[in-house]
C-alpha atoms as a PDB file:
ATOM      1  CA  UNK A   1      -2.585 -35.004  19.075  1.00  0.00           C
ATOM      2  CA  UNK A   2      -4.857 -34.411  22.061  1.00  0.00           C
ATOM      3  CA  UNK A   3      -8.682 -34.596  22.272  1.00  0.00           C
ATOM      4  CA  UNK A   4     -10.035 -31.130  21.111  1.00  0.00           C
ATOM      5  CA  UNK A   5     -12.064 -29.580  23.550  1.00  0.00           C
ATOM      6  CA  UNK A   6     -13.563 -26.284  24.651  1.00  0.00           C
ATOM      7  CA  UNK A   7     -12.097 -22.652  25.649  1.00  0.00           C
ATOM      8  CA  UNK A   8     -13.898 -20.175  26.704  1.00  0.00           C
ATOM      9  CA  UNK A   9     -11.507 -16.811  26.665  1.00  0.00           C
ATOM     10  CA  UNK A  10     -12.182 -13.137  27.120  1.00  0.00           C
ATOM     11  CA  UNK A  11     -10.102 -10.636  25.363  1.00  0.00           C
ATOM     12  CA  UNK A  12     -10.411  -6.912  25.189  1.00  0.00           C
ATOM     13  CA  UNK A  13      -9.292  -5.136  21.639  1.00  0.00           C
ATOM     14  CA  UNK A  14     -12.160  -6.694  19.973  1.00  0.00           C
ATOM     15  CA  UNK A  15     -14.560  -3.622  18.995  1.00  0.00           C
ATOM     16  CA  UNK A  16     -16.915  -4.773  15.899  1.00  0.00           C
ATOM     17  CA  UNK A  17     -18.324  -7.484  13.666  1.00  0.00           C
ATOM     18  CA  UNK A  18     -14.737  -6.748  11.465  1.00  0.00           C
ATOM     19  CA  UNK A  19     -13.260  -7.764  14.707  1.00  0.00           C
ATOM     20  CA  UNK A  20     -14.706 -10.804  15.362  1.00  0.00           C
ATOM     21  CA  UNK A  21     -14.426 -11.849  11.391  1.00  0.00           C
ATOM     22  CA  UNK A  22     -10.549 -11.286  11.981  1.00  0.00           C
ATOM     23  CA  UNK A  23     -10.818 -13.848  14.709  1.00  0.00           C
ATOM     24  CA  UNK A  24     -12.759 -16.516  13.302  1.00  0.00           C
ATOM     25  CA  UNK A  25     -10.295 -16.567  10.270  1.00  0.00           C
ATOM     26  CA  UNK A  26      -7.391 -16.571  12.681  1.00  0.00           C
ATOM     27  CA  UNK A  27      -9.069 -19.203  14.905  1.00  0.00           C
ATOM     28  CA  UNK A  28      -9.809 -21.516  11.472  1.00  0.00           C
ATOM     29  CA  UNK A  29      -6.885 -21.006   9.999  1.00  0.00           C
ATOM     30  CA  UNK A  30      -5.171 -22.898  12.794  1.00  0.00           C
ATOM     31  CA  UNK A  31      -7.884 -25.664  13.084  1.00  0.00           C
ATOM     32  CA  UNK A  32      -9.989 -24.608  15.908  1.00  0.00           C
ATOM     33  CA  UNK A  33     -13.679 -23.993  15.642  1.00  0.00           C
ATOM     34  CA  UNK A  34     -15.709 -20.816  16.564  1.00  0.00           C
ATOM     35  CA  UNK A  35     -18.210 -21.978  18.770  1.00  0.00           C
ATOM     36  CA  UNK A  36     -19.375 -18.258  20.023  1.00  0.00           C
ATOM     37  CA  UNK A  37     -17.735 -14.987  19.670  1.00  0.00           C
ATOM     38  CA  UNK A  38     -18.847 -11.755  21.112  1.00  0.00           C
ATOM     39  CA  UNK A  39     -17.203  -7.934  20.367  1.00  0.00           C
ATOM     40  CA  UNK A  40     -19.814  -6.363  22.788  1.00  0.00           C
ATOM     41  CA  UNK A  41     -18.393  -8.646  25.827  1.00  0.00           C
ATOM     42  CA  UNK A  42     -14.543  -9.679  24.114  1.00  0.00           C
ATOM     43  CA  UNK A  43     -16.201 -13.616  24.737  1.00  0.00           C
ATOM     44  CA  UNK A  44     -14.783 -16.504  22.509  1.00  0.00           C
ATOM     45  CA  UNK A  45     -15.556 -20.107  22.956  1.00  0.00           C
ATOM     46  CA  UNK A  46     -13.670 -22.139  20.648  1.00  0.00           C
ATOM     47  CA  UNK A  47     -12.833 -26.045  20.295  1.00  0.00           C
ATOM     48  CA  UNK A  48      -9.229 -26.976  19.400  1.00  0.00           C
ATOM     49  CA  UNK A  49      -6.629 -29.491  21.015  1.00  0.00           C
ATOM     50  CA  UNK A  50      -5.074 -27.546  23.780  1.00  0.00           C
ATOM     51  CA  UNK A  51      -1.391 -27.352  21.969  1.00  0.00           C
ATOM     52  CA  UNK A  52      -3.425 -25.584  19.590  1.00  0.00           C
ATOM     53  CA  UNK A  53      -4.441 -22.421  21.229  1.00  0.00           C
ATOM     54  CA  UNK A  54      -1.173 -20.718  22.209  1.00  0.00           C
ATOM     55  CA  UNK A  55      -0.791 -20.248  18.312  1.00  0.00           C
ATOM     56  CA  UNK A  56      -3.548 -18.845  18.174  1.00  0.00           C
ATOM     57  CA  UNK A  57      -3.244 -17.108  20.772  1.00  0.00           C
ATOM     58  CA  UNK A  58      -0.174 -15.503  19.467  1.00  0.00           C
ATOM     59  CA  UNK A  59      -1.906 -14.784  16.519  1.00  0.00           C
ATOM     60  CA  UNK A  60      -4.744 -13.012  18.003  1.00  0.00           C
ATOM     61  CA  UNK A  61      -2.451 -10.692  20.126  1.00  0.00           C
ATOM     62  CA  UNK A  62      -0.241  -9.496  16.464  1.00  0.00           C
ATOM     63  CA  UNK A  63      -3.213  -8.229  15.446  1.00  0.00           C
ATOM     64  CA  UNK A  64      -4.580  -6.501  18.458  1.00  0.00           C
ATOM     65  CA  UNK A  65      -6.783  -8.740  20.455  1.00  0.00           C
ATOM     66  CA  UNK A  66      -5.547  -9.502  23.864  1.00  0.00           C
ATOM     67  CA  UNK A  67      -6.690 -12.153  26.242  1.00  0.00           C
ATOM     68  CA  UNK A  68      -7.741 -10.202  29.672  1.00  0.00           C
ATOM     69  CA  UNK A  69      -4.717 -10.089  32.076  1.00  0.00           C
ATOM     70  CA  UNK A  70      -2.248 -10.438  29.323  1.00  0.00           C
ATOM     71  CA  UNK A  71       0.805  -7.842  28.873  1.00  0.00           C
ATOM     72  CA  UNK A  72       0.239  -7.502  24.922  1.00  0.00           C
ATOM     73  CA  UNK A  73       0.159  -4.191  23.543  1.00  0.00           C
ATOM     74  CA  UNK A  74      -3.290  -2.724  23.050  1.00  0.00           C
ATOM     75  CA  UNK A  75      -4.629  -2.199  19.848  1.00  0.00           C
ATOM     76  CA  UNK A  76      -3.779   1.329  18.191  1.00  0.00           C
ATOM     77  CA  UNK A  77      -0.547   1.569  19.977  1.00  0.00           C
ATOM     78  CA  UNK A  78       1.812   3.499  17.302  1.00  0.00           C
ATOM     79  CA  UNK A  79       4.716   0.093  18.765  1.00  0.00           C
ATOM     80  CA  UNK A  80       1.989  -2.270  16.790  1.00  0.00           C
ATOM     81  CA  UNK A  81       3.083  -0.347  13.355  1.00  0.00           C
ATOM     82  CA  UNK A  82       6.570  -0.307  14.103  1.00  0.00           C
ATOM     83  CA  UNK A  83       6.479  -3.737  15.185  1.00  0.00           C
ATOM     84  CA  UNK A  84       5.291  -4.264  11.514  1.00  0.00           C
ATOM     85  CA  UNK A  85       7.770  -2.497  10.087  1.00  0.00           C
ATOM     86  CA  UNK A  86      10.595  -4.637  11.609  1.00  0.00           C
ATOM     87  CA  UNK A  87       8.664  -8.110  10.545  1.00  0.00           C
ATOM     88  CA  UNK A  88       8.678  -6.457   6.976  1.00  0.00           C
ATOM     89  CA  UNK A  89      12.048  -5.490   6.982  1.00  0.00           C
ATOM     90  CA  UNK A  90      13.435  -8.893   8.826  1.00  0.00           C
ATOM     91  CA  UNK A  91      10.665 -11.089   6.575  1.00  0.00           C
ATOM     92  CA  UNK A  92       9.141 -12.208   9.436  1.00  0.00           C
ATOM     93  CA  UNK A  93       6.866 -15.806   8.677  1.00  0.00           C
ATOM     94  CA  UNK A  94       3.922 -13.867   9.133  1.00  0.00           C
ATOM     95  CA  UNK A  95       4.356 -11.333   6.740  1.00  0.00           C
ATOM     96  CA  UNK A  96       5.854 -13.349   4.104  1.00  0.00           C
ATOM     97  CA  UNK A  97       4.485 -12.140   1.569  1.00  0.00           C
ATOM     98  CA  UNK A  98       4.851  -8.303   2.153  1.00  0.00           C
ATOM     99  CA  UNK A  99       8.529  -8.768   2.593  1.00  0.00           C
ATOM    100  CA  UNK A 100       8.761 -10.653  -0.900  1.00  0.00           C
ATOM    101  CA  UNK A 101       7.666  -7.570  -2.966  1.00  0.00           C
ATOM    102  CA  UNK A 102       9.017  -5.312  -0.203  1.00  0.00           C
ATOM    103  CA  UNK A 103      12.277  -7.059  -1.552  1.00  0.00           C
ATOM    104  CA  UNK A 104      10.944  -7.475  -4.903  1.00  0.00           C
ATOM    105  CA  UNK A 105      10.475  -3.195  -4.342  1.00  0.00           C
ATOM    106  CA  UNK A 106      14.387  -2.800  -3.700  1.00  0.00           C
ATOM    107  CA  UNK A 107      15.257  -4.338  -6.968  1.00  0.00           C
ATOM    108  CA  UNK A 108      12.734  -2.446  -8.574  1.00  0.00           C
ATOM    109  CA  UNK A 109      14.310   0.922  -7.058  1.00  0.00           C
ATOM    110  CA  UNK A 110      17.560  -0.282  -8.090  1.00  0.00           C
ATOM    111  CA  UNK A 111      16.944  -1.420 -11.520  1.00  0.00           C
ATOM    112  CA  UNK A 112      14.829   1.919 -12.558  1.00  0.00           C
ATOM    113  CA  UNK A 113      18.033   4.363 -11.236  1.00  0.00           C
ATOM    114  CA  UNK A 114      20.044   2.021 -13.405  1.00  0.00           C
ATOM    115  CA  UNK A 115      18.071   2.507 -16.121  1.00  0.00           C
ATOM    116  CA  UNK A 116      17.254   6.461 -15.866  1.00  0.00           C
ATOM    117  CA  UNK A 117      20.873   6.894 -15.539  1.00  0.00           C
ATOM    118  CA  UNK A 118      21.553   5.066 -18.721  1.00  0.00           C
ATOM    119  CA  UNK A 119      19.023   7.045 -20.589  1.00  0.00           C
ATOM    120  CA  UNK A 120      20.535  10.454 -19.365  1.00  0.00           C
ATOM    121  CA  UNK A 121      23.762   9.997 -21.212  1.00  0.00           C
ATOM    122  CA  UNK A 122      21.792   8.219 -24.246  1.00  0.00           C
ATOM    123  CA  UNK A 123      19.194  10.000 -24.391  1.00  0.00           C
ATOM    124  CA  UNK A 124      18.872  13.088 -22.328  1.00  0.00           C
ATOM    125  CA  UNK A 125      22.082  14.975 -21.569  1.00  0.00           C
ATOM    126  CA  UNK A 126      21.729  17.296 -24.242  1.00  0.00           C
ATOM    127  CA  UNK A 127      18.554  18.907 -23.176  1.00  0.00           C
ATOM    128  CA  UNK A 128      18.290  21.865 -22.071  1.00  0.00           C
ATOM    129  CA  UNK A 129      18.341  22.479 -18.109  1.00  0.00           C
ATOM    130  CA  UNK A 130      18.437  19.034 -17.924  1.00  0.00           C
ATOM    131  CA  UNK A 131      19.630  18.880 -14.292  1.00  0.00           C
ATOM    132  CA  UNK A 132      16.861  20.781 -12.959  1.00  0.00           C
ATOM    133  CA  UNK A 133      14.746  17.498 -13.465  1.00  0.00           C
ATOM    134  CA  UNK A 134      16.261  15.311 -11.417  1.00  0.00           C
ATOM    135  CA  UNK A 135      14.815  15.856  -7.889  1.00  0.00           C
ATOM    136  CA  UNK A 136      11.405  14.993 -10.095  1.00  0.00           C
ATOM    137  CA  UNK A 137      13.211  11.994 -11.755  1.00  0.00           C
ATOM    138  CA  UNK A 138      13.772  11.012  -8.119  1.00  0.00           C
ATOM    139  CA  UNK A 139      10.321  11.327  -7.032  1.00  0.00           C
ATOM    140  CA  UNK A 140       9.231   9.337 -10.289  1.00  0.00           C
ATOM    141  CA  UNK A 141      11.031   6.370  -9.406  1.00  0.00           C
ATOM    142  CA  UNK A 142       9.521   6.274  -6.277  1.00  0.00           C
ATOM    143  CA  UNK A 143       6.203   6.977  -7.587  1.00  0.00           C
ATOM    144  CA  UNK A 144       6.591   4.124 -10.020  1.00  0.00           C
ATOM    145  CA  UNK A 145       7.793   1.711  -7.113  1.00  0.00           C
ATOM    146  CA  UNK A 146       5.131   2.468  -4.168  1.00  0.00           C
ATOM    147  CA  UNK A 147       2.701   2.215  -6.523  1.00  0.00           C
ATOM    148  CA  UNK A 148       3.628  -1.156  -8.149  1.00  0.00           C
ATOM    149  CA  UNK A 149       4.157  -2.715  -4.439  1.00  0.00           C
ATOM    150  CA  UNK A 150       1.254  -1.223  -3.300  1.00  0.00           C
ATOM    151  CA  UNK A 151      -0.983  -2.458  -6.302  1.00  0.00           C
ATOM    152  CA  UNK A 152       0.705  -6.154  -6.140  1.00  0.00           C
ATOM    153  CA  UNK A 153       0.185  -6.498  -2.023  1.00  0.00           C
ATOM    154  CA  UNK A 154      -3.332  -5.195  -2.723  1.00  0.00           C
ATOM    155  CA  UNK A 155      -3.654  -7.807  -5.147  1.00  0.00           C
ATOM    156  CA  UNK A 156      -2.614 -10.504  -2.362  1.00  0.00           C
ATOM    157  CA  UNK A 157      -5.768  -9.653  -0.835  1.00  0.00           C
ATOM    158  CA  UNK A 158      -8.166  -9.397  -3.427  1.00  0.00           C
ATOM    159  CA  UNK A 159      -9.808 -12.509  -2.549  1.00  0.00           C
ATOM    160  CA  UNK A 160     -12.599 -12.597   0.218  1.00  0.00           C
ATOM    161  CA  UNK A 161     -11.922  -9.079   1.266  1.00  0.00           C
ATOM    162  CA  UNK A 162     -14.287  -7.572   3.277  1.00  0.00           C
ATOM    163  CA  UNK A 163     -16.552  -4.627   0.611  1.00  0.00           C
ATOM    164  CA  UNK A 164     -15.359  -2.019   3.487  1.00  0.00           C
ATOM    165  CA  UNK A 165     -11.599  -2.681   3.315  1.00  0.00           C
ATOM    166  CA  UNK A 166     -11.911  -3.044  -0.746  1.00  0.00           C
ATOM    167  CA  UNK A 167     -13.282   0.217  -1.224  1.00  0.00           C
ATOM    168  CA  UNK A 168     -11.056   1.551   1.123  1.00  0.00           C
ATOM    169  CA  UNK A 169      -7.837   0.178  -1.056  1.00  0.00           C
ATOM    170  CA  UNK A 170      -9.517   1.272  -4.252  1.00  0.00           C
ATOM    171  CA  UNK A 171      -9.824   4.849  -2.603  1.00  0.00           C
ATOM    172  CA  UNK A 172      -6.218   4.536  -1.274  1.00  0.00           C
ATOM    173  CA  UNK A 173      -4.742   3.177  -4.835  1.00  0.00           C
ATOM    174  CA  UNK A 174      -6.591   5.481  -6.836  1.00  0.00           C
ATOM    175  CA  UNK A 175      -6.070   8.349  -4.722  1.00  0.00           C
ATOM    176  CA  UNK A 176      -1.774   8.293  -3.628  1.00  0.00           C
ATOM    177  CA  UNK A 177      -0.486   7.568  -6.671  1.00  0.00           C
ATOM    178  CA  UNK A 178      -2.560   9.486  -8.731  1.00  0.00           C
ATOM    179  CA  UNK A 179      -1.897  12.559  -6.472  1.00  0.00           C
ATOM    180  CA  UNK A 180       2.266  12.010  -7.010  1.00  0.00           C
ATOM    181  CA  UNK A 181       2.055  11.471 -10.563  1.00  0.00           C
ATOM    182  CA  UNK A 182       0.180  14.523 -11.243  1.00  0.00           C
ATOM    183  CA  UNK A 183       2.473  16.793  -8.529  1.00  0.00           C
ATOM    184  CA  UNK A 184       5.980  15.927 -10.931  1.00  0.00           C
ATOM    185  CA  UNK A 185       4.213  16.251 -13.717  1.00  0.00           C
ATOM    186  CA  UNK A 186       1.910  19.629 -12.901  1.00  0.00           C
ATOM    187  CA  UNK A 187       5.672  21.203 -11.936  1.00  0.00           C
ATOM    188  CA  UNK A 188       7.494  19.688 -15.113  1.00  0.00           C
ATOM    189  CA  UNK A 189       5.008  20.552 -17.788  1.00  0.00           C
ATOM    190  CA  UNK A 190       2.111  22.527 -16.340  1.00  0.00           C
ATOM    191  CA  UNK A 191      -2.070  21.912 -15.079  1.00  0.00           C
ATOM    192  CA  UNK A 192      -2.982  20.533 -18.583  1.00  0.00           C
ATOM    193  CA  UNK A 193      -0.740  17.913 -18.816  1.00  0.00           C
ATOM    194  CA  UNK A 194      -0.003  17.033 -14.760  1.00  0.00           C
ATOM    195  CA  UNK A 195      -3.840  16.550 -14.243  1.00  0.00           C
ATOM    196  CA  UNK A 196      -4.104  14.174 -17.314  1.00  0.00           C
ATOM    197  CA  UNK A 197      -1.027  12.216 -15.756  1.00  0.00           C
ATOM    198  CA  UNK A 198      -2.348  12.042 -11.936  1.00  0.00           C
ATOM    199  CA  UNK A 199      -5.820  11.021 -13.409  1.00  0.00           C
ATOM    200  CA  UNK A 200      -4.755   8.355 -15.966  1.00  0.00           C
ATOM    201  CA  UNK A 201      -2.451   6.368 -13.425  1.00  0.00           C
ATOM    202  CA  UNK A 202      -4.957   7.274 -10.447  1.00  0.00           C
ATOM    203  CA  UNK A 203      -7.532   5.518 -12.116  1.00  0.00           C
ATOM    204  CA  UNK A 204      -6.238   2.734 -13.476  1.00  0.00           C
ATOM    205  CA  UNK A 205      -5.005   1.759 -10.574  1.00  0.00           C
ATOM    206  CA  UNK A 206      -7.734   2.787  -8.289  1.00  0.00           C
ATOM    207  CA  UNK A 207     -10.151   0.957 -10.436  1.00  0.00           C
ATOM    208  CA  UNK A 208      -8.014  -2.332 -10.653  1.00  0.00           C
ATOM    209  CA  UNK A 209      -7.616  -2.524  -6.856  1.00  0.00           C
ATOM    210  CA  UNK A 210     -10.985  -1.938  -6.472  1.00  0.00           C
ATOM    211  CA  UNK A 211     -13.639  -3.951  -8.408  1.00  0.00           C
ATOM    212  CA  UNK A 212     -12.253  -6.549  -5.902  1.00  0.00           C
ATOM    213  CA  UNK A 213     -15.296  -5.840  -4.382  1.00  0.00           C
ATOM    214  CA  UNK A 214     -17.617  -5.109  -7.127  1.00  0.00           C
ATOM    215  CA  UNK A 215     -18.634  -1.678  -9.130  1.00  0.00           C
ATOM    216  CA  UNK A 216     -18.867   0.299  -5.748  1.00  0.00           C
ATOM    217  CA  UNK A 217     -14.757  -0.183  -4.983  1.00  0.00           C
ATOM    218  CA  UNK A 218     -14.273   0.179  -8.953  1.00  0.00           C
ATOM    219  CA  UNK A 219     -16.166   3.787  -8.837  1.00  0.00           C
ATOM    220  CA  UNK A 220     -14.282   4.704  -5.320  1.00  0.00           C
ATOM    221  CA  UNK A 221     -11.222   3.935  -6.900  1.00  0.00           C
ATOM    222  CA  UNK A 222     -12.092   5.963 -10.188  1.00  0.00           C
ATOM    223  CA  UNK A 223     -13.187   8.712  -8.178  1.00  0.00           C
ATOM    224  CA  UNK A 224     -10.067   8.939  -6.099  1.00  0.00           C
ATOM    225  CA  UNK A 225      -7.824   9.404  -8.804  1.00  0.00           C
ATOM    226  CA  UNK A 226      -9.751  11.709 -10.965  1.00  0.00           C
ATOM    227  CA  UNK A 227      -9.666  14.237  -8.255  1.00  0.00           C
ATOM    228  CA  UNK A 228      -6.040  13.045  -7.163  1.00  0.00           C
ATOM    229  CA  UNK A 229      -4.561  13.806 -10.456  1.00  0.00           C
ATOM    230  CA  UNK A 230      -6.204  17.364 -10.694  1.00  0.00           C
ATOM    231  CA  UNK A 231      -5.561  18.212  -6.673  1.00  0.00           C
ATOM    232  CA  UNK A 232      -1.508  17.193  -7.464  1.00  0.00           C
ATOM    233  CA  UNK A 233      -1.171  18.928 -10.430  1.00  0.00           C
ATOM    234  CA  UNK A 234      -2.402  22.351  -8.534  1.00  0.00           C
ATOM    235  CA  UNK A 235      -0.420  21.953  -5.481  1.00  0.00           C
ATOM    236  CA  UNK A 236       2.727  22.340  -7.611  1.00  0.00           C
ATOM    237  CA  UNK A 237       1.225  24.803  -9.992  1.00  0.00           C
ATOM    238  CA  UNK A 238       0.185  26.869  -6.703  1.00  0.00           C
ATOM    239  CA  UNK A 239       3.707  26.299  -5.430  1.00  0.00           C
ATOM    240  CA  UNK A 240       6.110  26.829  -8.389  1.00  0.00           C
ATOM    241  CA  UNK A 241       7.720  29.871  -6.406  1.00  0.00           C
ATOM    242  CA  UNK A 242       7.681  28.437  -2.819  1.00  0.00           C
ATOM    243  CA  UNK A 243       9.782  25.645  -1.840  1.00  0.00           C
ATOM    244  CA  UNK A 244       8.253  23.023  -4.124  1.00  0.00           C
ATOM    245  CA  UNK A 245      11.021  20.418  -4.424  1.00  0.00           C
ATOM    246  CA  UNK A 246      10.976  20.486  -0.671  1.00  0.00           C
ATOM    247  CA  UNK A 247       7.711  20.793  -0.196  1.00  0.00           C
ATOM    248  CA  UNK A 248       7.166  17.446  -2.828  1.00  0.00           C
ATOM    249  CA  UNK A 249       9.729  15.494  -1.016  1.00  0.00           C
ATOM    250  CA  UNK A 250       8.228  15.828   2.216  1.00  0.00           C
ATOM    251  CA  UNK A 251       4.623  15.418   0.943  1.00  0.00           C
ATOM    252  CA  UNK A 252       5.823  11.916  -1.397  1.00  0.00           C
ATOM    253  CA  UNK A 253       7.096  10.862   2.739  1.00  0.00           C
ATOM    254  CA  UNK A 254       3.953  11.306   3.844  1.00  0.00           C
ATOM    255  CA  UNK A 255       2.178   9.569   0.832  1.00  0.00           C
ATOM    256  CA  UNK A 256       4.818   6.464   1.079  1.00  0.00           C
ATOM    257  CA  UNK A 257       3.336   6.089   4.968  1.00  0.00           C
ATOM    258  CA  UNK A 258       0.258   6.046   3.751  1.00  0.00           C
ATOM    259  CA  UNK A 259       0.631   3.380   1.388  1.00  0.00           C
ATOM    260  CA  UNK A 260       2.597   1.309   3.935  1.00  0.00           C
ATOM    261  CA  UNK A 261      -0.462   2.129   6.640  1.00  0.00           C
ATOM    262  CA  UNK A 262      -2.829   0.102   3.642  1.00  0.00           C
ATOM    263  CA  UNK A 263      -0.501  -2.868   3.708  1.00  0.00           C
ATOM    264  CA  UNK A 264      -0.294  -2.903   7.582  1.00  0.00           C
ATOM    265  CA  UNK A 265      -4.409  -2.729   6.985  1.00  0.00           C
ATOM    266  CA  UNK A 266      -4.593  -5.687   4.687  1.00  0.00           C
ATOM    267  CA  UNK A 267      -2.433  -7.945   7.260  1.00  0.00           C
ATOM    268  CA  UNK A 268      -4.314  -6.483  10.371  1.00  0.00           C
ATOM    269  CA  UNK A 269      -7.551  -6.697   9.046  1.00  0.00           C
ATOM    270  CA  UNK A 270      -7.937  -9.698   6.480  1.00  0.00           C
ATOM    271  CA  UNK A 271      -5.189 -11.533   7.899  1.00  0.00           C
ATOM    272  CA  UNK A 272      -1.680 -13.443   6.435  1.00  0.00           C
ATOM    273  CA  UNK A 273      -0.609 -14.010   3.057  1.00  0.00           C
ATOM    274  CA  UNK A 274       2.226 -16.352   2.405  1.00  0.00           C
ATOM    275  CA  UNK A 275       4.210 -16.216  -1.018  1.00  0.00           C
ATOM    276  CA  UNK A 276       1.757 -18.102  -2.665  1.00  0.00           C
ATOM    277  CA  UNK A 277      -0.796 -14.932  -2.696  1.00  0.00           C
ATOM    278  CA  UNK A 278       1.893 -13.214  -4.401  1.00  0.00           C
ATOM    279  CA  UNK A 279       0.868 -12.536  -8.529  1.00  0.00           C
ATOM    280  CA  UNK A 280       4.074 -11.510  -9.510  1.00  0.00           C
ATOM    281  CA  UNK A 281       7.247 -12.617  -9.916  1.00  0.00           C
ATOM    282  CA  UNK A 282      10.629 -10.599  -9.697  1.00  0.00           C
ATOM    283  CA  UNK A 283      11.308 -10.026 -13.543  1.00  0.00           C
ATOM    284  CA  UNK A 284       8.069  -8.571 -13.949  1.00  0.00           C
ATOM    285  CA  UNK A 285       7.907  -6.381 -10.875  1.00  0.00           C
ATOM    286  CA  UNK A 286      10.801  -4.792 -11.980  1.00  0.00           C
ATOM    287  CA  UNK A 287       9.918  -4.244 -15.476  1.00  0.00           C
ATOM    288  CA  UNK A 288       6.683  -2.433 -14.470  1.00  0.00           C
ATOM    289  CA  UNK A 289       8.902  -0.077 -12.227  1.00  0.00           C
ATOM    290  CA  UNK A 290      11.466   0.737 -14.859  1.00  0.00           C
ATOM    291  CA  UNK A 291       8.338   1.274 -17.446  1.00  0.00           C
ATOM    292  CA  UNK A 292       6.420   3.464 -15.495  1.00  0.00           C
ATOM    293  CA  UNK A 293       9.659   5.346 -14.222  1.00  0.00           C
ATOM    294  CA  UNK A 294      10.987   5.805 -17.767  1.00  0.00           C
ATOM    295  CA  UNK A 295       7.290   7.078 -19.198  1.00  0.00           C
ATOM    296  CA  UNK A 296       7.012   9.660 -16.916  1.00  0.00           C
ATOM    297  CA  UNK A 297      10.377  10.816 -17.073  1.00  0.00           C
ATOM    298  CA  UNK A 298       9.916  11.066 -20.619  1.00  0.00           C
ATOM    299  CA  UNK A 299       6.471  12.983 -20.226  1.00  0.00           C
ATOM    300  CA  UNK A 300       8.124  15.509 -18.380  1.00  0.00           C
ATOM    301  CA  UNK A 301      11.011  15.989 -20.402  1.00  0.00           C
ATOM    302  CA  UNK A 302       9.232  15.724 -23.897  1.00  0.00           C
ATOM    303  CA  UNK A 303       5.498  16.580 -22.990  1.00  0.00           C
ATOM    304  CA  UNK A 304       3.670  20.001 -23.893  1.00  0.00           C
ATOM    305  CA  UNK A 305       4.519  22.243 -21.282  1.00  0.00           C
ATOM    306  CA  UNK A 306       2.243  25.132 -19.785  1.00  0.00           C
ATOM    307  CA  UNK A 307       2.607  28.754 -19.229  1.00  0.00           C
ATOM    308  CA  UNK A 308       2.938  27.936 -15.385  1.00  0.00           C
ATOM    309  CA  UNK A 309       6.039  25.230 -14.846  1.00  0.00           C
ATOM    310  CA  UNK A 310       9.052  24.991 -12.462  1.00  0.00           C
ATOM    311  CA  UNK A 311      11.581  24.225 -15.596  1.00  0.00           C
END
């Protein structure tokens, strides 16, 4: 290997202290030192051998920060997401772990159908309007799956994240799901019961994701799903008689980008994870999605039900 020595670089993209964190980790992670690094002026100096720095170069221009008079996409170009996307999908090396549990997330999906459709004709096909539930069975599954991936790849991160990303996650985590669970089960069974739903799942998981970084993500996270699981129980109380199950599916879209814009966070802004970051193993992710799936489909068939529901 060749003599390290020094590189003095300028790169625009870099906008705050976050920023030049990012860029340290990158820079150390790939054996170079941070001699000086500068947001205000985009100035790194760094010491590494020189077959060293177009890795990190590379690095350094996935997650935004390009050296001046390169052709790299800017940061907060709408391509950099998409470009995401596609290393998720194709499990790209660097984003190995999100494309384990976004595989991990297929067999999940798969495995809870499989097993709501074997508890219909056990269990369920002799009650009463019983095919009115299934656009909400539907949305339950994916409720149960987003929220397992979302806590899992949150989990990949839990160590050395920044206090502003954590108690952004614990906000996120206690704050989507919650909101979902308590929309299926405000229309299936009513305020009472939806609110208690979207606020028992909304905090759990808000406050799991977040005491990563102390009481402060813990309480953001608690927060977040208390008035998640109340705000998703009203919507479909307030919208029994207009549209709902369209108006749900569209909304649950909208929530499933969100929860893929807090992975795309994690990566961007605390940096890779490779599968040994990831807590879980198949078996087990796919046990938690079929449990969660099955107990709300079995709140919102069996549950108390209010004087306001859509079944």
């Amino acid at each position: 290997m060749s003599e390290a020595v020094v590189h003095r670089l300028e790169f625009t993209g870099m906008t705050c202290g976050s920023c030049e964190r990012i860029m340290e980790r990158i820079a150390e992670r790939n054996g170079a030192r941070v001699n000086e690094i500068d947001a205000d002026s985009g100035l790194v100096s760094l010491t590494c051998a020189p077959e060293k720095l177009s890795p990190i170069l590379e690095e350094f221009a996935r997650n935004g920060f390009r050296k001046k008079g390169s052709v790299e996409e800017p940061r907060g170009n709408p391509r950099r997401v998409l470009d995401y996307l596609g290393a998720l999908v194709s499990a790209a090396e660097h984003v190995q772990a999100e494309s384990i549990l976004f595989n991990y997330s297929l067999a999940g999906l798969m495995a809870s159908t499989l097993a709501l459709l074997v508890s219909y004709f056990l269990f369920f096909n002799g009650v009463p309007d019983v095919l009115a539930y299934f656009p909400f069975w539907v949305l339950a599954v994916l409720t149960s799956v987003s929220s397992v991936y979302s806590y899992y790849n949150a989990k990949c991160y839990s160590n050395g994240i920044s206090c502003t990303n954590g108690m952004m996650v614990g906000m996120i985590m206690g704050m989507i799901p919650g909101f979902m669970a308590g929309a299926i089960a405000g229309a299936t069974n009513g305020m009472f019961v939806g609110s208690l739903a979207g606020m028992a799942l909304g905090i759990i998981l808000g406050v799991k994701a977040g005491k990563t970084c102390g009481i402060m993500g813990a309480m953001e996270g608690a927060m977040a799903g208390l008035m998640a699981g109340i705000m998703g129980a009203m919507t479909s109380v307030m919208m029994l008689n207009d549209h709902l199950v369209a108006f749900l599916f569209i909304l649950f879209a909208l929530c499933g980008a969100l929860l893929l814009g807090m992975s795309y966070l994690l990566h961007r802004e605390e940096g890779q994870r490779d599968q040994t970051h990831v807590s879980v193993g198949l078996p087990r992710f796919a046990l938690l999605c079929v449990g969660l799936s099955l107990l709300l489909v079995v709140l919102m068939v069996y549950g108390p039900k209010g004087p306001l529901t859509f079944i």
